[in-house]
Protein backbone atom coordinates (compact mmCIF):
# COMPACT_ATOMS: atom_id res chain seq x y z
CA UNK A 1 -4.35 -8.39 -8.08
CA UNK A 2 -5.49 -6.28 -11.06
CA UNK A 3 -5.31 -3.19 -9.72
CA UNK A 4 -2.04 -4.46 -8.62
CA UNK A 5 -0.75 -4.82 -12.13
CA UNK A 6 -2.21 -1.77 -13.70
CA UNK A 7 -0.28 0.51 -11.03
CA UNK A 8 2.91 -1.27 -11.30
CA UNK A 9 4.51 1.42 -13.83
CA UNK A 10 3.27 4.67 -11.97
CA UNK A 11 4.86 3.00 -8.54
CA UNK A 12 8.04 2.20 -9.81
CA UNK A 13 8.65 5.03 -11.97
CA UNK A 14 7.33 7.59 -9.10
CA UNK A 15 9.72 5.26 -6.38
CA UNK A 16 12.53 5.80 -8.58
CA UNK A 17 11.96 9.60 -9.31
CA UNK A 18 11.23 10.61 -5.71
CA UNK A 19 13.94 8.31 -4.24
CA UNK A 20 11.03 6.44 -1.35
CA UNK A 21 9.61 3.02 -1.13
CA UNK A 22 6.41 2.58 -2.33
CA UNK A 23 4.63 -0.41 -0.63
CA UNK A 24 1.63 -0.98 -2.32
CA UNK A 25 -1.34 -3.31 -0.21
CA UNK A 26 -4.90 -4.28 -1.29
CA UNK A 27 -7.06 -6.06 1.37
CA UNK A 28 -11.20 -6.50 1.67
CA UNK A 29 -13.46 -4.20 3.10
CA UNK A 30 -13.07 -5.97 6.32
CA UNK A 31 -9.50 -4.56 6.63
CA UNK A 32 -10.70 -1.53 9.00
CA UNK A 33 -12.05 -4.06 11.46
CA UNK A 34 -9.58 -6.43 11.78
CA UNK A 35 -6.96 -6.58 14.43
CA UNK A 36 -3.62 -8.11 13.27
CA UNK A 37 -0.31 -6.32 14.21
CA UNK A 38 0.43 -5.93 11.25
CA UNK A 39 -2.31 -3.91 10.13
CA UNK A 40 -2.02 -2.13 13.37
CA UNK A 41 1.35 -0.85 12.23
CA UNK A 42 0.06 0.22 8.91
CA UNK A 43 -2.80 2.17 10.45
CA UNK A 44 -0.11 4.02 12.55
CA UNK A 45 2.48 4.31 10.15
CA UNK A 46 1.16 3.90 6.72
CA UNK A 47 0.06 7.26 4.42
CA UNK A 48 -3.16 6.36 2.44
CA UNK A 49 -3.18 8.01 -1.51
């Protein structure tokens, strides 16, 4: 949730400038190996920065 919080201002004001969505996700280190469709879907669609 911190690191949440402390990127909430350069999110939002590079959303607005850029005109995209920004989704912003933080899961464990056990995110790579688990298999829910939802994280399937990120892993396919989703751009890492």
């Amino acid at each position: 949730m911190e690191l949440l919080k402390r990127s909430d201002d350069l999110a939002a004001s590079f959303s607005l400038e850029n005109d995209i969505v920004i989704a912003r996700l933080c899961f464990g280190k056990d995110y790579k190996e688990r298999q829910s469709s939802f994280l399937m879907n990120v892993r396919r669609e989703g751009i890492a920065v």
